[in-house]
Every structure is written in C-alpha cells, then in structure tokens.
N, C-alpha and C. Protein backbone atom coordinates (compact mmCIF):
# COMPACT_ATOMS: atom_id res chain seq x y z
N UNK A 1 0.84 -1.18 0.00
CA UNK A 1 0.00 0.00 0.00
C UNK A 1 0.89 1.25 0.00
N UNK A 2 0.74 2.08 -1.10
CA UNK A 2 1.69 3.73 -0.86
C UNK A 2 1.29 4.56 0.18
N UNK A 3 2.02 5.18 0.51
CA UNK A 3 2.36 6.23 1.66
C UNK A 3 1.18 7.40 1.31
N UNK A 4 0.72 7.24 0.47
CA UNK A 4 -0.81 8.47 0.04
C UNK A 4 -1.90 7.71 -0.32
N UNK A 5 -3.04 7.95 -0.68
CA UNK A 5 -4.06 7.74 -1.23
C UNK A 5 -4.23 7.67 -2.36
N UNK A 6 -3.88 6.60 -3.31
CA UNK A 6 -3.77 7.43 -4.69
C UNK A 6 -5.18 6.46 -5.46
N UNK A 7 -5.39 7.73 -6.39
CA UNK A 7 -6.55 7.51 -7.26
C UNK A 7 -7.01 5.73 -7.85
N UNK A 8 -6.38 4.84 -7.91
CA UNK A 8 -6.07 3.38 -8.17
C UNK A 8 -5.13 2.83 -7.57
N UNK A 9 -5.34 2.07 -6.42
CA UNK A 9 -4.24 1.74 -5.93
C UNK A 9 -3.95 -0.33 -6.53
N UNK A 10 -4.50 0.05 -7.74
CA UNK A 10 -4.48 -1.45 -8.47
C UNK A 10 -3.00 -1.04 -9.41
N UNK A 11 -3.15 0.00 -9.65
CA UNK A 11 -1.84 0.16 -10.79
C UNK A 11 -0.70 0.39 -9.60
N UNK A 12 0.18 -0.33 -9.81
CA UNK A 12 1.63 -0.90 -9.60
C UNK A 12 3.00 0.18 -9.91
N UNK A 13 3.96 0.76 -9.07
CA UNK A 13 4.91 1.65 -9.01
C UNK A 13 4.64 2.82 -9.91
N UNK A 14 4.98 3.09 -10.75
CA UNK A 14 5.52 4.98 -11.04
C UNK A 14 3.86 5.20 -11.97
N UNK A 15 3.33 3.86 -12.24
CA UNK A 15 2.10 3.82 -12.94
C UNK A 15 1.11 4.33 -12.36
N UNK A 16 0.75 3.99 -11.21
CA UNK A 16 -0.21 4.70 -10.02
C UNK A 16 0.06 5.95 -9.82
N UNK A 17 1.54 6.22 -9.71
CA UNK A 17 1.71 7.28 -9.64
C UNK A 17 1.42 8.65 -10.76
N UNK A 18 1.72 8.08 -11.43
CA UNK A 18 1.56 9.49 -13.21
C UNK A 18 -0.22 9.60 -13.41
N UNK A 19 -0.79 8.09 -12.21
CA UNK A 19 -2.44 8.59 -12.56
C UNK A 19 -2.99 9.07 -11.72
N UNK A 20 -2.11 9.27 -10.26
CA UNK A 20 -2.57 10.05 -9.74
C UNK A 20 -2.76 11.72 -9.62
N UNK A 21 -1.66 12.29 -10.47
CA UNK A 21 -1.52 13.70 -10.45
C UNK A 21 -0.98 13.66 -11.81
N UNK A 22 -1.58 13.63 -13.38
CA UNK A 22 -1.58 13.64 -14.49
C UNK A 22 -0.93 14.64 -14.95
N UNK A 23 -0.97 15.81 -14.52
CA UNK A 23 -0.04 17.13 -14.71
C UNK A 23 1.20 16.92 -14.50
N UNK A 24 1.62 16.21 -13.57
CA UNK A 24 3.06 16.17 -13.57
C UNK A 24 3.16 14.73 -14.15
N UNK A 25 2.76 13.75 -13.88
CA UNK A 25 2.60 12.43 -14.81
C UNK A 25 3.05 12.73 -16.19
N UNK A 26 2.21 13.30 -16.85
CA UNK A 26 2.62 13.73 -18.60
C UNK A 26 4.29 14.20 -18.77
N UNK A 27 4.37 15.12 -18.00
CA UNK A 27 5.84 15.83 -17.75
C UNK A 27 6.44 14.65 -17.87
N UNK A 28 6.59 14.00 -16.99
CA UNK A 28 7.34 12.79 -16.24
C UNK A 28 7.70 11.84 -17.16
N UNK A 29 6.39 10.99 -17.97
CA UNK A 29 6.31 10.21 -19.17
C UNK A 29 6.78 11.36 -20.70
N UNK A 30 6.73 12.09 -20.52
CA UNK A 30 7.19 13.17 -22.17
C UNK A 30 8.89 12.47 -22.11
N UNK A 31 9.60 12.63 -20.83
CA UNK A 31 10.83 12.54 -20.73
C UNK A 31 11.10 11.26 -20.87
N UNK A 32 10.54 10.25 -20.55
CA UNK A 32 11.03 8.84 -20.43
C UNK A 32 10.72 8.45 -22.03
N UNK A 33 9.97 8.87 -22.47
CA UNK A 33 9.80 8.43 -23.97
C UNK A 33 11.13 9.25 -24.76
N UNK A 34 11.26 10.13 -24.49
CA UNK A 34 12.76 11.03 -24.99
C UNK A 34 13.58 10.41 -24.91
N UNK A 35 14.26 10.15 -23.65
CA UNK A 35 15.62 9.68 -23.06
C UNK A 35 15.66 8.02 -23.66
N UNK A 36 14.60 7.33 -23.80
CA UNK A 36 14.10 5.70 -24.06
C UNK A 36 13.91 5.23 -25.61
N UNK A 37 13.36 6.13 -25.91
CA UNK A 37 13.03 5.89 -27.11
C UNK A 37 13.11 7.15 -28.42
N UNK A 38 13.67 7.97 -28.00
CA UNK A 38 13.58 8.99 -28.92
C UNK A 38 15.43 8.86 -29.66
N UNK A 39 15.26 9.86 -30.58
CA UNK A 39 16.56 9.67 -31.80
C UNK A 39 17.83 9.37 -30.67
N UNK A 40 18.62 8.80 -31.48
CA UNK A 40 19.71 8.20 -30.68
C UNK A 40 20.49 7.38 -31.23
N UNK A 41 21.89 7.74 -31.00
CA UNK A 41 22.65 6.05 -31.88
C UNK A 41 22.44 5.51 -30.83
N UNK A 42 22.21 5.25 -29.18
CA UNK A 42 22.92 3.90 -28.80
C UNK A 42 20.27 3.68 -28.67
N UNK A 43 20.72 2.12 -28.91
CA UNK A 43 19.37 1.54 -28.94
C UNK A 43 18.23 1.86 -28.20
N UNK A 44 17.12 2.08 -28.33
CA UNK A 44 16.79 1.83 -27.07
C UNK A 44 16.91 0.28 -26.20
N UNK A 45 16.78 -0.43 -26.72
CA UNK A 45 17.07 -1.78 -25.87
C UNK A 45 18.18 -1.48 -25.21
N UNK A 46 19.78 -0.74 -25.23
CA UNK A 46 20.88 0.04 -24.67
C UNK A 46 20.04 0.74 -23.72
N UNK A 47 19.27 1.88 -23.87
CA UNK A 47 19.35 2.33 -23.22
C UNK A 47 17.95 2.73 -22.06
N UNK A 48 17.41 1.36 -22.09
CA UNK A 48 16.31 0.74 -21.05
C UNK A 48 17.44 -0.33 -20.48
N UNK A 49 18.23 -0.78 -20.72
CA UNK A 49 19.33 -1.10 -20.06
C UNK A 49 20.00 -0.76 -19.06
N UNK A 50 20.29 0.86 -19.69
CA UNK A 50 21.14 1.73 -18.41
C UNK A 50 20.00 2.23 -17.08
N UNK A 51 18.84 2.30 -17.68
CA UNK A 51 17.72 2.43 -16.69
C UNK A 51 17.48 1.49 -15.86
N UNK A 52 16.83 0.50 -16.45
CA UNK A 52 17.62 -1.09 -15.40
C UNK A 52 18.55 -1.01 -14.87
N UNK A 53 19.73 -0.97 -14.99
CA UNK A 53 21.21 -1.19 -14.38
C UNK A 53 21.43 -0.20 -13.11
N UNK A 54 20.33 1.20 -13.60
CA UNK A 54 21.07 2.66 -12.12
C UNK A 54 19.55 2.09 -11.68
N UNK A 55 18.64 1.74 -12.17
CA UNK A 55 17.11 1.27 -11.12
C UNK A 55 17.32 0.26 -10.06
N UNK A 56 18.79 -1.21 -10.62
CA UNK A 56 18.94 -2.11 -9.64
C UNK A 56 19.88 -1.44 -8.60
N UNK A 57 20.86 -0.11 -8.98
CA UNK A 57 21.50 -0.09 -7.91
C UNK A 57 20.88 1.11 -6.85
N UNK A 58 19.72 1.70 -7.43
CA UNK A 58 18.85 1.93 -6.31
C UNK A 58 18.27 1.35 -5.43
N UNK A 59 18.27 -0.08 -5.96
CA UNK A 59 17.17 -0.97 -5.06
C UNK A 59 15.92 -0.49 -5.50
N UNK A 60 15.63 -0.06 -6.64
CA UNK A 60 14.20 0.11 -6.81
C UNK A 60 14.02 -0.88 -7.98
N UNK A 61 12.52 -1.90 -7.48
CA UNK A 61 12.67 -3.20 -8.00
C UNK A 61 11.78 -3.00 -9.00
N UNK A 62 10.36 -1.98 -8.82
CA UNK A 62 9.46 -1.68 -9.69
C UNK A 62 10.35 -1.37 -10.78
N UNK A 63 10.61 -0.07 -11.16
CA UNK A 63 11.61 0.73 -12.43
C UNK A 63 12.63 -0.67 -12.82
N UNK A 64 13.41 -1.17 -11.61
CA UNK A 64 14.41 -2.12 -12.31
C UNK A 64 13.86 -3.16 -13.07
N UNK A 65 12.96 -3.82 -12.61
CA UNK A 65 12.56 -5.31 -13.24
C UNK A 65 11.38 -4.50 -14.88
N UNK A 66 10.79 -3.50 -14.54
CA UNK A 66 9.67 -2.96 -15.77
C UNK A 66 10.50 -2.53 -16.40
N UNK A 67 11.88 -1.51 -16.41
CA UNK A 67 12.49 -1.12 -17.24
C UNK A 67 13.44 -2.31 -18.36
N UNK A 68 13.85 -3.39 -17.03
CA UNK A 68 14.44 -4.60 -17.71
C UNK A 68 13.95 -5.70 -18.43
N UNK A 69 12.39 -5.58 -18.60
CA UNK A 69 11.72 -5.99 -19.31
C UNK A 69 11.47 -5.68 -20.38
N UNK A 70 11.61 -4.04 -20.76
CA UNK A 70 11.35 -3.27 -21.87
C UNK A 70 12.69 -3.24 -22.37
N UNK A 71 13.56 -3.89 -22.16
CA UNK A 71 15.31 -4.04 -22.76
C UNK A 71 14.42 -5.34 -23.24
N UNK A 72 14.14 -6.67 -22.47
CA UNK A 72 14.20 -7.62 -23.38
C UNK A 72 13.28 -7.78 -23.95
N UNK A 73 12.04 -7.12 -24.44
CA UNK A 73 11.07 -7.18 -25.44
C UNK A 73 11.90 -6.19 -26.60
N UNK A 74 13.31 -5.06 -26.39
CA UNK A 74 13.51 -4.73 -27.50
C UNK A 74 14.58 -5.60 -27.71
N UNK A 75 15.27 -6.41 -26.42
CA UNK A 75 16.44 -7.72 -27.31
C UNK A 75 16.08 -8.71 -27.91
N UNK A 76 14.54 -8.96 -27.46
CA UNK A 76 14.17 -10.67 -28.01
C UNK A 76 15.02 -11.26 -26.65
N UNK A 77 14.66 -10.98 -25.33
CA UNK A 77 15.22 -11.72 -24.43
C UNK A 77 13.83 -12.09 -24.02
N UNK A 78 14.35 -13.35 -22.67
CA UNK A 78 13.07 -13.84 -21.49
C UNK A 78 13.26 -12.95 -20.34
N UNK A 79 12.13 -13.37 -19.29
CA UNK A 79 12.14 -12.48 -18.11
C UNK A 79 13.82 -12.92 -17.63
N UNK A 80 14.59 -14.10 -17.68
CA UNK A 80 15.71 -14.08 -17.29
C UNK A 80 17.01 -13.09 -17.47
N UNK A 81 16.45 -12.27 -18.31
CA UNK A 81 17.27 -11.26 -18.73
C UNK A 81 17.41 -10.08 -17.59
N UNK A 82 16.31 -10.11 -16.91
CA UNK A 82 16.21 -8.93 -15.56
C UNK A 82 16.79 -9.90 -14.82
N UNK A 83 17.29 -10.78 -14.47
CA UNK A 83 17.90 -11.33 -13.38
C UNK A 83 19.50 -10.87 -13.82
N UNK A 84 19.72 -11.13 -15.47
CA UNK A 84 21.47 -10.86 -15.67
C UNK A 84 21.40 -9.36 -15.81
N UNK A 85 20.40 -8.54 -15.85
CA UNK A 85 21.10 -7.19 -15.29
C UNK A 85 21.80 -7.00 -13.70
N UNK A 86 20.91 -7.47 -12.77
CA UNK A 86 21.44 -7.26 -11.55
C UNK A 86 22.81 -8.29 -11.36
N UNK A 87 23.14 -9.38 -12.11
CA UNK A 87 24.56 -9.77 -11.78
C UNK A 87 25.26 -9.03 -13.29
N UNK A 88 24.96 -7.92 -13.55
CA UNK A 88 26.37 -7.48 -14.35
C UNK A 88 26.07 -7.66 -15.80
N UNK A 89 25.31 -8.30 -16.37
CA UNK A 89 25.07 -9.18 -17.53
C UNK A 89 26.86 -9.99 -17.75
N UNK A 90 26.24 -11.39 -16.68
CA UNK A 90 27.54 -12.04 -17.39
C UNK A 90 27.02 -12.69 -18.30
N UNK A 91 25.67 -12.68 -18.59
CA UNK A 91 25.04 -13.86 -19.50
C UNK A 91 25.04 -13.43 -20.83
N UNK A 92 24.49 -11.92 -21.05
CA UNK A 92 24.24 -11.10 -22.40
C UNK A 92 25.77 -10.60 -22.87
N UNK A 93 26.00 -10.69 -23.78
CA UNK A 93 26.96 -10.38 -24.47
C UNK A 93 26.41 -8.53 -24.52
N UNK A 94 27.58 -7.60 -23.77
CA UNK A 94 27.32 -6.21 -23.98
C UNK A 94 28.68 -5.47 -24.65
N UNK A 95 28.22 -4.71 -25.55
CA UNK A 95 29.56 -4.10 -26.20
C UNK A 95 30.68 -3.28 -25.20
N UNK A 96 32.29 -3.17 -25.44
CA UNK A 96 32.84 -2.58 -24.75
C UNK A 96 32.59 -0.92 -24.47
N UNK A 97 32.02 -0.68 -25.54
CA UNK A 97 31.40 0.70 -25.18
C UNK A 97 29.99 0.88 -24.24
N UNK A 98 28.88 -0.10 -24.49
CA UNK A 98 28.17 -0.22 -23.57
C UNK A 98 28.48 -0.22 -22.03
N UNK A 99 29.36 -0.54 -22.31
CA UNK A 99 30.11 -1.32 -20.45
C UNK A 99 30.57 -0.26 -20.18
N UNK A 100 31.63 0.67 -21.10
CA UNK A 100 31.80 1.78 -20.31
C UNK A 100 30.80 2.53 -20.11
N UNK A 101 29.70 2.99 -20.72
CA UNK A 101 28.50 4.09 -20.41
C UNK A 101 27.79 2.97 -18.81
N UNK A 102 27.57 1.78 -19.14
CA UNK A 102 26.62 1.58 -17.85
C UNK A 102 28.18 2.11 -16.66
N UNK A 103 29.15 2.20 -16.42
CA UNK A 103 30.09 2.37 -15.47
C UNK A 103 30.20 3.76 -15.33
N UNK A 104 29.79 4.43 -16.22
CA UNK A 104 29.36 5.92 -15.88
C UNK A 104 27.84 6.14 -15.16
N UNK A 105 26.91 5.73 -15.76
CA UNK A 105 25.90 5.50 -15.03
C UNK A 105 25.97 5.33 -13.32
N UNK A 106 26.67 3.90 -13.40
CA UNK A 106 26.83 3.66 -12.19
C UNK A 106 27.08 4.72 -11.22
N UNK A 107 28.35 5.34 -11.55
CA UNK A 107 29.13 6.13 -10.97
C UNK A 107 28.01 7.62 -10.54
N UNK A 108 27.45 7.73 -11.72
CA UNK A 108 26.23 9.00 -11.74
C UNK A 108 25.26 8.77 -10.55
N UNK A 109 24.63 6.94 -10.57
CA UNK A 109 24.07 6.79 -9.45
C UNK A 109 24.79 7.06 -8.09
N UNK A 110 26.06 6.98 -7.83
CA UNK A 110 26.61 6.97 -6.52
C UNK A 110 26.60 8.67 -6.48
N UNK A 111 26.62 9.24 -7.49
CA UNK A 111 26.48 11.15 -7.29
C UNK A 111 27.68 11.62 -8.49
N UNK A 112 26.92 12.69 -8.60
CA UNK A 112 27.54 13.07 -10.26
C UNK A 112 28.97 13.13 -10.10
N UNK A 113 29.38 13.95 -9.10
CA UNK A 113 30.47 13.80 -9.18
C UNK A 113 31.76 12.95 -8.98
N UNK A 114 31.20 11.69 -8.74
CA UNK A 114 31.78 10.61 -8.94
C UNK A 114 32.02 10.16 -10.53
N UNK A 115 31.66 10.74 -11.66
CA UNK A 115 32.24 10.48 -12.86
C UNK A 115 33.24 10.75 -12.99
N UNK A 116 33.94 10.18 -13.30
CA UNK A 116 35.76 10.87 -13.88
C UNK A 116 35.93 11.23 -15.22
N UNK A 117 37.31 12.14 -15.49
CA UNK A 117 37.74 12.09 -16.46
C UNK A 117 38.45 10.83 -17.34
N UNK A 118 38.76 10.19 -16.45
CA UNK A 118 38.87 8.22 -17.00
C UNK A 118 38.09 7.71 -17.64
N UNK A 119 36.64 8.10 -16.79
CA UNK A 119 35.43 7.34 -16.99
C UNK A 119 35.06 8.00 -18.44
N UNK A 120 35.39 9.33 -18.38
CA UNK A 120 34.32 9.87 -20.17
C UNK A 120 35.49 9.13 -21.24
N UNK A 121 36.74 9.42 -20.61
CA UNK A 121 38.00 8.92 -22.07
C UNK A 121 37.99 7.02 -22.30
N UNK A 122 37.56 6.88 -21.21
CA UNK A 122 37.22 5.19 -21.37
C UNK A 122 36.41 5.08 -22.50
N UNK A 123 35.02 6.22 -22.24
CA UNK A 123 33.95 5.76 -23.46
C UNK A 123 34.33 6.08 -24.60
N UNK A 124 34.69 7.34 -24.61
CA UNK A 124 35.45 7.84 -25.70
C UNK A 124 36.28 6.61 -26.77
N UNK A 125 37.25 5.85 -25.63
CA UNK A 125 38.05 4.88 -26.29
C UNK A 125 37.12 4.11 -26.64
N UNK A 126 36.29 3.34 -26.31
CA UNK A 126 35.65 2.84 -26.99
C UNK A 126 34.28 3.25 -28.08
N UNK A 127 34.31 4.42 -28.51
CA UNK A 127 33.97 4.96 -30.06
C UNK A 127 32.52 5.56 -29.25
N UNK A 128 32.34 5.90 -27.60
CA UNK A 128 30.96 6.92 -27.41
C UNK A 128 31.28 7.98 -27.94
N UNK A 129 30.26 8.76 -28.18
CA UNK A 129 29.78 10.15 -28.78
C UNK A 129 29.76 10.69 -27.52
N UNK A 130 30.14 12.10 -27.34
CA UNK A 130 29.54 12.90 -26.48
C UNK A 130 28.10 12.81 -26.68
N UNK A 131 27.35 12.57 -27.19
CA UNK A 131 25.53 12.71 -27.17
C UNK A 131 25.67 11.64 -26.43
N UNK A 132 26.42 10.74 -26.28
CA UNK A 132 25.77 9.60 -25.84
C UNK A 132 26.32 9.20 -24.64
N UNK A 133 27.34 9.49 -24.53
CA UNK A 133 27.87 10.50 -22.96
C UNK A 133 27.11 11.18 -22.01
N UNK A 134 26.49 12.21 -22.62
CA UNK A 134 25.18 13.09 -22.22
C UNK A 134 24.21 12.29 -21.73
N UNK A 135 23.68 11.61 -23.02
CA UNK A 135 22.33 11.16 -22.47
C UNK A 135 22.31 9.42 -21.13
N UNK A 136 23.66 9.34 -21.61
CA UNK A 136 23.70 8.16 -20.51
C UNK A 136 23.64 8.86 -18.71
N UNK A 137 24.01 10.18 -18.94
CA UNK A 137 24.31 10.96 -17.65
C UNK A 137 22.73 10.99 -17.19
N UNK A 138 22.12 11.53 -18.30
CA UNK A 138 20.86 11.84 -18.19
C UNK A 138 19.84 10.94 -18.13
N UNK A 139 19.98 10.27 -18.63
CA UNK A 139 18.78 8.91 -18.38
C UNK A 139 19.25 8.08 -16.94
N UNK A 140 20.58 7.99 -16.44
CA UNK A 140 21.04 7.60 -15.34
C UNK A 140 20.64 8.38 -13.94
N UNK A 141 20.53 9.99 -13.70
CA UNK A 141 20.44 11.49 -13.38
C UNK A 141 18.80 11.02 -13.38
N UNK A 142 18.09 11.01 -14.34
CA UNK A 142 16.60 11.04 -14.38
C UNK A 142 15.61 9.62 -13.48
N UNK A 143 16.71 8.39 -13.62
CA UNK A 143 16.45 7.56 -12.91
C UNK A 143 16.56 7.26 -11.83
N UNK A 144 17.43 8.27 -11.35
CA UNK A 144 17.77 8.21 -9.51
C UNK A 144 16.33 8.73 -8.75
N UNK A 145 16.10 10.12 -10.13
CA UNK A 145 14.76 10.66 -9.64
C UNK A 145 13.64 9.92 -9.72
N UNK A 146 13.08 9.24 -10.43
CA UNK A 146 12.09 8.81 -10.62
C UNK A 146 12.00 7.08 -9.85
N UNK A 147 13.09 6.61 -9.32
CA UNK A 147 13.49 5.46 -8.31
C UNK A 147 12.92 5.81 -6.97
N UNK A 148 13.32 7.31 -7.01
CA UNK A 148 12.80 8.07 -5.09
C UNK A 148 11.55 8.47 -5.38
N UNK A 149 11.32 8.42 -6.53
CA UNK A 149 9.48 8.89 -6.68
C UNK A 149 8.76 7.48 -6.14
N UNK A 150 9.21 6.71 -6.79
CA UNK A 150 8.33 5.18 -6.75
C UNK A 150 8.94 4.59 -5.07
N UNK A 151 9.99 4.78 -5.18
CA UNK A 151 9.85 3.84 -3.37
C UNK A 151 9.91 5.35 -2.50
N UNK A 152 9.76 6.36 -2.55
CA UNK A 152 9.89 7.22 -1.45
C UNK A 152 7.98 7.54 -1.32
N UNK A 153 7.14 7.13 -2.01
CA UNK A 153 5.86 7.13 -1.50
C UNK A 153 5.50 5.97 -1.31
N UNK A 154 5.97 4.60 -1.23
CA UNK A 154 5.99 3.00 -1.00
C UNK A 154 4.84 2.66 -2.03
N UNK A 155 5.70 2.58 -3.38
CA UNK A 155 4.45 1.90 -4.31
C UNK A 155 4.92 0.52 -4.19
N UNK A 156 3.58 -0.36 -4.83
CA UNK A 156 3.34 -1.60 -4.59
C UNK A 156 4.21 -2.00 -5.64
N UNK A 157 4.87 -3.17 -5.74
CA UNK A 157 5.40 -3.62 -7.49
C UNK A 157 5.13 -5.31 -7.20
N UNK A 158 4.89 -6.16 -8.32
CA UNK A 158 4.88 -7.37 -8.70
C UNK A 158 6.31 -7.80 -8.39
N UNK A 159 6.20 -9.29 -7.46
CA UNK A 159 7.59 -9.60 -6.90
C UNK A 159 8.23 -10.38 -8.16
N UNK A 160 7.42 -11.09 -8.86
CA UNK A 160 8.44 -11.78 -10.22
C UNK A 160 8.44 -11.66 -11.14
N UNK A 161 9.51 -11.59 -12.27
CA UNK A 161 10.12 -11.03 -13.14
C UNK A 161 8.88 -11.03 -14.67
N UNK A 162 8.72 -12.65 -14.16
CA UNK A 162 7.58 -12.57 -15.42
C UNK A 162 6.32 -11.70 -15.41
N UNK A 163 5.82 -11.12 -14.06
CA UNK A 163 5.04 -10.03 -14.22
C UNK A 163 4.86 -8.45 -15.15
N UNK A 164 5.99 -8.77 -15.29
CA UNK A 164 6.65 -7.75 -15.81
C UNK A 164 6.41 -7.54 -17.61
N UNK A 165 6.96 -8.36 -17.87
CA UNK A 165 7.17 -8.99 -19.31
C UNK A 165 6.17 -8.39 -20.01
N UNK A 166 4.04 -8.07 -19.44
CA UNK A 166 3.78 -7.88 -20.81
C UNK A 166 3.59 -5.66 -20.77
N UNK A 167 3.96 -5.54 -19.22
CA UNK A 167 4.40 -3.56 -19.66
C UNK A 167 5.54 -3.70 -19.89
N UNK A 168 6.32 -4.61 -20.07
CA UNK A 168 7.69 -3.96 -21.31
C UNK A 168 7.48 -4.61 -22.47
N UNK A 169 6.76 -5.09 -22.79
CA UNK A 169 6.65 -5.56 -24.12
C UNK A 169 5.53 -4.03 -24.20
N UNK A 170 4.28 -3.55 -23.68
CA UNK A 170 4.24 -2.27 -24.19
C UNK A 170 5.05 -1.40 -24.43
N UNK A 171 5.51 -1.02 -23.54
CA UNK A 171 6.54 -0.12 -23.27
C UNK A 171 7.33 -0.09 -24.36
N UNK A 172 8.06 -1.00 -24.87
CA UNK A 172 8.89 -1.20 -26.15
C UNK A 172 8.21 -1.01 -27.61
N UNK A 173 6.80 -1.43 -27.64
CA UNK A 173 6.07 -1.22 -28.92
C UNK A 173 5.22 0.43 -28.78
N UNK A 174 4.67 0.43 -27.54
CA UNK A 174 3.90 1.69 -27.47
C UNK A 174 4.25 3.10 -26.68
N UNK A 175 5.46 2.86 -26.26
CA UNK A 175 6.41 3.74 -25.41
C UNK A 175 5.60 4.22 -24.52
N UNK A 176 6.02 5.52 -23.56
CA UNK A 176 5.87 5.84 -22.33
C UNK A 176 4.23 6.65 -22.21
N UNK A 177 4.26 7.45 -23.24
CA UNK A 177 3.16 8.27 -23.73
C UNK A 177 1.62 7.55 -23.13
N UNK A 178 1.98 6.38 -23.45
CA UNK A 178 0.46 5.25 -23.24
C UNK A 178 0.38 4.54 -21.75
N UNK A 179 0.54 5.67 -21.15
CA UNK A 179 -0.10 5.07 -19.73
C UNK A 179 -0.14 6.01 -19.19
C-alpha cells in the first residue's frame, strides 16, 4: 500500500503514480519516452538497459525489473534477462562501449560527481559520442529521480520477473506516452 491515497491503488509503481496527479505524470512520461526511445545512436534496448542497471542499484525493484523488461522485449530476451542485469550481464553479451557508459551511469548513481575524467575517455576509447555521454548521464540522473518517486511514497510492485514482461513488451512497442 503507498504512503498516500492514490486515485487506483491497483496500478503498480511509477504507474499509479503518473495517474494520480496527471499534470506532472505527462511531464514525467514526455521525458522517459525522450531519453528511451527517442533519436539516438545507442538503442533503445541500450538504453532501457542503463535504466535497469542505475534502477537495480537503487534498489528500486518496480523501475528495475519494468524497465528490464522493456530491454528484453527490444532484445528478443526472457524475463531471465532482468535477473542478468542485476549480476552485471555475465550472461548477455554487452559491447565494450556499452560497459563503459553503464560504469558511468553507475558512478552518476553513486552522485555526479563521482564520474571521472577516465570514466568519459574510457567511453570515448571505446567509439561513445559525447551525445551519448550526455544522455547516458541523463537517463542515469533522471532515474535516480524517478526510483525516489516510486519507493519514497511505498508503491506496490509485482515480486516476479515474469510479471513484468507484458508492460515492457508495451513499453517497447507503445512507449511511455500510453499510460
């Protein structure tokens, strides 16, 4: 049960939430469809990835397991795929440039200024774009926020992975806009 009253308390983490106060909801979802799915070299399946990856090291299980679901409806993965985000993906084969942006991420989750100048020339070495530098900051930066939205009012989330599976299979075909 969340820490407020909210308008449906049937809909499950940041979902309950965007229907309870729609004004800022829209705001909220405009951005996640941007950062997720809007122009971009690295994928979105990449980069519902990095959302998964700074969502598990929040400990926020709603965002981590729904976001890591909407990676494997855009990889063609199973719900087992949200289990190899939280060990690292030793299972998924991830590019060396990927690996450096989720290690910036990371680092973004522990507080911005924990990125280094190592950390951007790492990506660099491995062929990131500054855009994509940026937006890993930013989709990492946006997920810390929206992690303390969903567990700092105690939303409810589905404990197993396969729950998950058919809002990221929306999520991936109908993006953020549609809920």
């Amino acid at each position: 049960m969340a820490h407020i009253q909210l308008l449906n308390d049937q809909l499950p983490g940041i979902v309950g939430l965007l229907d309870y106060r729609k004004e800022t909801g829209q705001p909220l979802s405009a951005l996640a469809e941007i950062l997720l799915r809007g122009e971009s070299t690295l994928t979105s399946g990449e980069r519902e990835m990095i959302a998964s990856y700074v969502s598990y090291k929040n400990d926020c299980h709603f965002c981590h397991s729904s976001h890591g679901a909407a990676a494997a409806a855009h990889l063609n993965k199973d719900a087992n795929f949200i289990d190899d985000i939280k060990l690292g993906f030793v299972k998924t084969q991830v590019s060396p440039k990927l690996r450096t942006l989720l290690n910036i991420a990371a680092h973004v989750q522990q507080g911005g200024k924990k990125v280094t100048e190592a950390d951007i020339a790492a990506a660099r070495s491995e062929g990131a774009t500054d855009r994509e530098i940026h937006d890993t900051v930013l989709i990492a930066a946006a997920f810390c926020m929206y992690n303390r939205y969903v567990d700092g009012l105690g939303t409810w989330a589905p404990p197993n992975n396969e729950a998950y599976m058919p809002m990221g299979e929306k999520l991936a075909k109908q993006g953020y806009m549609s809920f």
